[in-house]
Protein backbone atom coordinates (compact mmCIF):
# COMPACT_ATOMS: atom_id res chain seq x y z
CA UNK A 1 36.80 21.58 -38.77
CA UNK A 2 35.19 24.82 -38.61
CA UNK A 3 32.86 24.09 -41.51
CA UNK A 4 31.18 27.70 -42.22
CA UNK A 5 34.86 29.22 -42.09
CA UNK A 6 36.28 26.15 -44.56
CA UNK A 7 33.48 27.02 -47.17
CA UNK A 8 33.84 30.61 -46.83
CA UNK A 9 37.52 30.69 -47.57
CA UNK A 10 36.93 26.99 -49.48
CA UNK A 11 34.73 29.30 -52.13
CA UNK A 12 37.89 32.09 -53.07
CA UNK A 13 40.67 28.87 -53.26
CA UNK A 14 41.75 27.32 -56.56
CA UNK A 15 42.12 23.66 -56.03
CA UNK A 16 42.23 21.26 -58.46
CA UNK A 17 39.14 18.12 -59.03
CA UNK A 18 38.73 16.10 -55.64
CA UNK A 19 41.10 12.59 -55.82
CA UNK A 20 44.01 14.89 -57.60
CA UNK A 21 46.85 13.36 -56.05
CA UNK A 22 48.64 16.87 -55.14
CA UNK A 23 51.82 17.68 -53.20
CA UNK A 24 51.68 20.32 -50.81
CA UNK A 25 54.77 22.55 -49.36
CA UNK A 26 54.05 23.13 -45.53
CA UNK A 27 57.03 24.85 -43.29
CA UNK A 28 54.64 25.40 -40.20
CA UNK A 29 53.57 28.71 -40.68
CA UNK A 30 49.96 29.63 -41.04
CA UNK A 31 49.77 30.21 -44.75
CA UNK A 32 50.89 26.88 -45.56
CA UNK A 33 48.55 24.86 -42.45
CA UNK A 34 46.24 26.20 -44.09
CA UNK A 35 47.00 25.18 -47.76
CA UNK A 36 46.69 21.58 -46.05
CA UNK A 37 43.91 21.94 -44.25
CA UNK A 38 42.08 23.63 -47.47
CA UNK A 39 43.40 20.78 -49.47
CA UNK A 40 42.11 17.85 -47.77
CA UNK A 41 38.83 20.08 -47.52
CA UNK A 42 38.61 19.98 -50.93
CA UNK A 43 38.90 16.62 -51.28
CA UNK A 44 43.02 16.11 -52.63
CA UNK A 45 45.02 13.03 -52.20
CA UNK A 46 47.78 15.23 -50.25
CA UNK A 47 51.09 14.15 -49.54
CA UNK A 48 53.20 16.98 -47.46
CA UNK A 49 56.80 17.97 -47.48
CA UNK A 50 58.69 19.85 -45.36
CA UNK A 51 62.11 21.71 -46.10
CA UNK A 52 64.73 22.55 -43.32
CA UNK A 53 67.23 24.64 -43.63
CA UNK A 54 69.38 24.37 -40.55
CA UNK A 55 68.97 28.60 -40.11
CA UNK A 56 67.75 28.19 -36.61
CA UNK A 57 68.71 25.72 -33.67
CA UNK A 58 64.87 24.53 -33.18
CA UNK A 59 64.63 24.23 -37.04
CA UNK A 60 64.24 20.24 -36.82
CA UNK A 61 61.33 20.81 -33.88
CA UNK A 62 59.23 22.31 -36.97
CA UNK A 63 59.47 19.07 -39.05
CA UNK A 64 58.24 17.18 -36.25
CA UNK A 65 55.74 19.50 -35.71
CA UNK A 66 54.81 19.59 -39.15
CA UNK A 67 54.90 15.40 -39.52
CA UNK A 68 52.30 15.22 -36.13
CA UNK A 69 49.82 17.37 -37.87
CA UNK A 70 50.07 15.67 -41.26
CA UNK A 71 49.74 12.66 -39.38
CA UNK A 72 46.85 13.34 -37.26
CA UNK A 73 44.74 14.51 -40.30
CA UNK A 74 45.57 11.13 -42.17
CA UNK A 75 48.19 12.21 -44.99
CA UNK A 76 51.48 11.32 -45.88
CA UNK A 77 54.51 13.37 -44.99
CA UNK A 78 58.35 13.48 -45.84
CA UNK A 79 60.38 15.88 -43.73
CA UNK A 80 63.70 17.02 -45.91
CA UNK A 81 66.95 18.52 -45.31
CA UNK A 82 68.21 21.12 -47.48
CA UNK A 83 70.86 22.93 -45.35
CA UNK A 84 71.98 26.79 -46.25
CA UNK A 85 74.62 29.41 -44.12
CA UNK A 86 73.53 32.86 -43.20
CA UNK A 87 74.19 35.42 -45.70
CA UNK A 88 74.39 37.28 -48.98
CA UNK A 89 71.29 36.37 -51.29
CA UNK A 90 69.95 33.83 -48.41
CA UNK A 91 66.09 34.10 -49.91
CA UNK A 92 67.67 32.96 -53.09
CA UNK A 93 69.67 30.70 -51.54
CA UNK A 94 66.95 28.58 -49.84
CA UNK A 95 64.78 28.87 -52.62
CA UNK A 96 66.86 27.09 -54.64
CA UNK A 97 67.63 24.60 -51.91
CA UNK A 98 64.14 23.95 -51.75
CA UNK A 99 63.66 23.39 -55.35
CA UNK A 100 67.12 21.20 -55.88
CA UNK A 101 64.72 18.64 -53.48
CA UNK A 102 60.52 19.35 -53.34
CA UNK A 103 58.54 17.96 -56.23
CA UNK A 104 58.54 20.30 -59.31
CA UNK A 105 54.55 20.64 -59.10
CA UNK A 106 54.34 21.48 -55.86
CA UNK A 107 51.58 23.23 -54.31
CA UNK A 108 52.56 26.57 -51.86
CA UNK A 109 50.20 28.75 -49.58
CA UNK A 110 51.25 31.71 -51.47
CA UNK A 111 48.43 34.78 -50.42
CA UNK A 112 47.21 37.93 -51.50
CA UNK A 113 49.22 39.47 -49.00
CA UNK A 114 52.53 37.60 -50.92
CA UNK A 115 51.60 38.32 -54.64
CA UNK A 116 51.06 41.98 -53.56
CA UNK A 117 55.02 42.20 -51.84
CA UNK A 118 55.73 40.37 -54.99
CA UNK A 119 54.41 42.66 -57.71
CA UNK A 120 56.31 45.50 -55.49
CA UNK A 121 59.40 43.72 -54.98
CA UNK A 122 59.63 42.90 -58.96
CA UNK A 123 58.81 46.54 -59.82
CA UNK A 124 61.55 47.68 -57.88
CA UNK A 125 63.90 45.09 -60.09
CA UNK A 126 62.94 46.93 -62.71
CA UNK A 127 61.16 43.52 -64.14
CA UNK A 128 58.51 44.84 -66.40
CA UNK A 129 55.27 44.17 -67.57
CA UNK A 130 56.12 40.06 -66.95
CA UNK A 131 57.27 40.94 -63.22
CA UNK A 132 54.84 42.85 -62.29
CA UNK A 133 52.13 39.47 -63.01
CA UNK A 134 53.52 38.49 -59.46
CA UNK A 135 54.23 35.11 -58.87
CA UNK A 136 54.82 32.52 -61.37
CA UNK A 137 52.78 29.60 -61.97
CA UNK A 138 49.71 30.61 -60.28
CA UNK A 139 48.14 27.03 -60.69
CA UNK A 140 50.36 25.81 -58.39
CA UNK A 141 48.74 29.13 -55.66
CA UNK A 142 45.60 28.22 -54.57
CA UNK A 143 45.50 30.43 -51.83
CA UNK A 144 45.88 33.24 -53.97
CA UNK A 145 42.42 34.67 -53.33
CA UNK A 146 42.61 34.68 -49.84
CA UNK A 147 44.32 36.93 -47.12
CA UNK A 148 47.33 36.25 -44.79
CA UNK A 149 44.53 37.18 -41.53
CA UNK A 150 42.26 34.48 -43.16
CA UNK A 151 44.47 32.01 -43.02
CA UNK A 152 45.77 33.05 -39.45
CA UNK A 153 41.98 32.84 -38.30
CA UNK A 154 41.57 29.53 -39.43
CA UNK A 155 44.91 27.79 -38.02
CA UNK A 156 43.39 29.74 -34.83
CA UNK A 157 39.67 27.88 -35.16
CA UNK A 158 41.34 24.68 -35.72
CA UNK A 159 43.82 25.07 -32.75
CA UNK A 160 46.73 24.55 -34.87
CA UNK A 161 49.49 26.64 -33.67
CA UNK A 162 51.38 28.05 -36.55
CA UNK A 163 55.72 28.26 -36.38
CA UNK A 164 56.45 31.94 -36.08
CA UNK A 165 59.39 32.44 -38.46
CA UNK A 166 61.86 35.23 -36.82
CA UNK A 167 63.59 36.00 -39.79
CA UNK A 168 60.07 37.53 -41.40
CA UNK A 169 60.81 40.36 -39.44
CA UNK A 170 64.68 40.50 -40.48
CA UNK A 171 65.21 44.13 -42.14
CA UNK A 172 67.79 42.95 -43.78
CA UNK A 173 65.54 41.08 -46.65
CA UNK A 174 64.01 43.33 -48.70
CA UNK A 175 60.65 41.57 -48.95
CA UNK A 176 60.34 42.10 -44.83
CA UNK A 177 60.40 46.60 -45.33
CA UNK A 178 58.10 46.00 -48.11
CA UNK A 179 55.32 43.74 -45.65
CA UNK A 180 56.42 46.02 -42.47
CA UNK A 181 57.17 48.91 -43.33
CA UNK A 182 56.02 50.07 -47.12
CA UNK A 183 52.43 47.99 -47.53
CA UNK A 184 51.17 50.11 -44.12
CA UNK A 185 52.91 53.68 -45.63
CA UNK A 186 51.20 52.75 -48.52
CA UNK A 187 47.71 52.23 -46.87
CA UNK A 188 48.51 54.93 -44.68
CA UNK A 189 48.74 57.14 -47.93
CA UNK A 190 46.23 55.70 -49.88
CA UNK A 191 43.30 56.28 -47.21
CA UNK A 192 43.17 51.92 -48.66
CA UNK A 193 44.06 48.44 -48.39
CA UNK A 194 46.51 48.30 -51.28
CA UNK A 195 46.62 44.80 -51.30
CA UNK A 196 43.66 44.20 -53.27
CA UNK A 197 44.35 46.52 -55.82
CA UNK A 198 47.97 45.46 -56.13
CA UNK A 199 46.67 41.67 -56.83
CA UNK A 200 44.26 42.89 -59.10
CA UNK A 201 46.74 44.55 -60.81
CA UNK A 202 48.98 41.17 -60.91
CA UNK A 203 46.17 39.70 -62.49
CA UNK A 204 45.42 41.91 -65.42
CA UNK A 205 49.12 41.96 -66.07
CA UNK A 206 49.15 37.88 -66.20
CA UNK A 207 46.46 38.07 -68.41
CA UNK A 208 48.29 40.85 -70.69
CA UNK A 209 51.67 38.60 -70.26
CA UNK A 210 49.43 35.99 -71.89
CA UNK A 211 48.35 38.18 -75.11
CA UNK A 212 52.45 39.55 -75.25
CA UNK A 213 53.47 35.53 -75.37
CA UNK A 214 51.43 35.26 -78.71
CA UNK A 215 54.33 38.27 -80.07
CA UNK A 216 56.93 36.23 -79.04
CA UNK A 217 55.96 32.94 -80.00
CA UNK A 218 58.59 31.02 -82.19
CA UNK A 219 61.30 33.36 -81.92
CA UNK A 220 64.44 32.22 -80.86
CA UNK A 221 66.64 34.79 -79.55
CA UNK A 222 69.78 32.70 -79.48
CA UNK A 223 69.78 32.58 -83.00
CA UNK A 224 71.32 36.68 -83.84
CA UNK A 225 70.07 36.08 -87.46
CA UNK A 226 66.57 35.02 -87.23
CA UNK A 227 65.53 38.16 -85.14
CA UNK A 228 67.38 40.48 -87.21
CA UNK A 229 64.39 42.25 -88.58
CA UNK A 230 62.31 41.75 -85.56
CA UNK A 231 61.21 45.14 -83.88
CA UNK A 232 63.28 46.18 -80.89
CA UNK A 233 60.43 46.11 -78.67
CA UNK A 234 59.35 42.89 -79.23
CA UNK A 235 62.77 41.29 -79.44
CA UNK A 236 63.14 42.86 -75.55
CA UNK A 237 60.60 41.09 -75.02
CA UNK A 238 61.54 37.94 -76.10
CA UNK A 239 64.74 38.19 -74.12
CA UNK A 240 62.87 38.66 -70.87
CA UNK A 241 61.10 35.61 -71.36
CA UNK A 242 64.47 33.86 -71.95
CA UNK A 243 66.25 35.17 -69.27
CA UNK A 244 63.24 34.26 -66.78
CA UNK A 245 63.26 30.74 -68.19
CA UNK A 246 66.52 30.11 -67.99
CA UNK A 247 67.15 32.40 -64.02
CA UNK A 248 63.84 30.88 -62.66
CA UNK A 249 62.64 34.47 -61.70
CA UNK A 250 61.69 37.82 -63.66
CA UNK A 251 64.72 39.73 -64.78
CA UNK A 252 65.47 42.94 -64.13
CA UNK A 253 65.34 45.12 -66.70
CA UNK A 254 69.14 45.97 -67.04
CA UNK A 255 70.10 42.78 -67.67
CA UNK A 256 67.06 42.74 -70.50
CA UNK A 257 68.78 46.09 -71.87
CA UNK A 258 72.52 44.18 -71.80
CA UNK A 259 71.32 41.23 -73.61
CA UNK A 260 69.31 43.05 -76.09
CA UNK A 261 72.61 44.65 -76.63
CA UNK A 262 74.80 41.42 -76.89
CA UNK A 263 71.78 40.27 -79.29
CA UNK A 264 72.28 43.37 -82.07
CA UNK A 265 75.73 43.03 -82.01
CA UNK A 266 76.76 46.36 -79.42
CA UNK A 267 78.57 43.97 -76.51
CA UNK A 268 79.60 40.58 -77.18
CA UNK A 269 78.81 39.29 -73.15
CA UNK A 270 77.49 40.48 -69.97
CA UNK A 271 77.56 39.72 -66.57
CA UNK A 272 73.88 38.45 -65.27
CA UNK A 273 72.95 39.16 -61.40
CA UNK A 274 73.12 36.14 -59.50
CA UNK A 275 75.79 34.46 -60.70
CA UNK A 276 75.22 33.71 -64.49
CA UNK A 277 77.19 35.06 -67.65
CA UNK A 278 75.48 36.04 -71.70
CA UNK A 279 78.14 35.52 -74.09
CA UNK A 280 77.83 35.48 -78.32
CA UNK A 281 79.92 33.89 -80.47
CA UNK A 282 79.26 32.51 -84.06
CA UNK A 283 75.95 34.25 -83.91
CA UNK A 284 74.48 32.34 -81.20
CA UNK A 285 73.53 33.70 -77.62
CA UNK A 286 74.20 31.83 -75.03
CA UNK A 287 73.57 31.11 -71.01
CA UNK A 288 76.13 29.77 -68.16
CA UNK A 289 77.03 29.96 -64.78
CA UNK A 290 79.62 32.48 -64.47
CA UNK A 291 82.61 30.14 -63.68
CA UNK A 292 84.98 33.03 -62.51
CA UNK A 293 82.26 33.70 -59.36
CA UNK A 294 81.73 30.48 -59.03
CA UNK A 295 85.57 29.56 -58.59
CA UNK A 296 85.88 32.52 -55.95
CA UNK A 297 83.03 30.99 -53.79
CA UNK A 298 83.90 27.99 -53.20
């Protein structure tokens, strides 16, 4: 390996203690060779996993591709599938494929670059203070620190030649006009690189997520009665830290604003993007799968 390059970008990553046994999601792109190259760097016991989709005809070429390099630097691989159609909501989709079947601690190759289109993307939801921290469980981002070009340069000095995804260019996914299209506006504006100041922001908001949690703690929003004397803004607050927990992803803040209605009594249910349904009866709130939608896509 290219050992001044591995220490320089070794020295911004967030690994855990050398002999962690770790997990490590790698589709093939550069981001994520890198995550495994960076791991075993550092030391980890890594086993790799690979998701496929079935969205492109050479789709199964990448596992193999991904398997050979795993292989040749001595780890363990499993190569899954987790097929999904073209579509409506296909990022959600295959995210949830790819959770129904990778280990729940897994380790991603998440950058800079993606926690800035993050905190963007969730602003735009309408998310709030807790979507605007970026992406979740930043333990399980080591590569936080570090830039897309970074990792790019080192898959390049290692001679690994990363898969390059067509569908990161698809307009149709909102995430690909915020990378394209409104990150180089932005710069373009700014006179700036707005990444850095867009993951700095992501991180003071974690940290202020962190001190908001302490308000919350203990209360129990499904219960109508036990937040009845609660202040409105911090019982908002607890419902967007429900409604995260139980979608997987910040909510937007009109579904916050419905629930917080269905909570004081206003509404008795509400429709939740994605598929879901908030209903109260005998003073409890309450979370489902919205059978109706459910029954009409199948």
């Amino acid at each position: 390996m290219n050992n001044n390059l591995i220490s320089e970008l070794q020295a911004k990553c967030a690994f855990p203690p050398p002999k962690t046994e770790v997990d490590c999601a790698v589709s093939g792109g550069a981001d994520s060779l890198a995550l495994l190259l960076l791991a075993i760097d550092a030391g980890l016991e890594v086993t790799v996993w690979h998701v496929d989709h079935g969205l492109r005809p050479d789709s199964a070429h990448e596992g193999e591709m991904v398997s050979e390099v795993a292989k040749s630097m001595g780890v363990k691989s499993h190569c899954l599938q987790a097929f999904v159609e073209d579509g409506p909501n296909l990022e959600a989709r295959a995210r949830d494929a790819r959770r129904s079947v990778l280990p729940p601690q897994i380790l991603t190759g998440h950058t800079a670059d993606d926690q800035a289109e993050t905190v963007l993307l969730n602003l735009l939801r309408g998310s709030g203070v807790q979507g605007s921290s970026g992406i979740g469980e930043p333990s399980r981002r080591p590569l936080l620190n570090l830039r897309r070009s970074e990792t790019k340069k080192l898959c390049a000095l290692e001679k690994l030649e990363p898969v390059d995804d067509p569908m990161n260019l698809d307009p149709r996914f909102t995430r690909n006009r915020l990378r394209n299209e409104v990150i180089p506006l932005l710069a373009e504006v700014a006179g700036r690189d707005p990444v850095p100041l867009l993951a700095r922001h992501a991180y003071l908001a974690h940290e202020a997520t962190g001190i908001l949690s302490d308000l919350i703690e203990g209360l129990d929003i499904t219960q109508v009665k036990s937040v009845k004397k609660v202040p409105d803004p911090v019982v908002r607050l607890a419902i967007q830290d429900w409604l995260t927990g139980n979608l997987g992803f910040p909510a937007d803040s009109a579904s916050v604003n419905r629930v917080f209605q269905i909570v004081r009594g206003e509404i008795r249910g509400t429709e939740i993007p994605g598929g879901f349904r908030v209903d109260r009866s005998e003073g409890k709130v309450r979370f489902s799968v919205n059978t109706k939608i459910s029954q009409d896509s199948d």
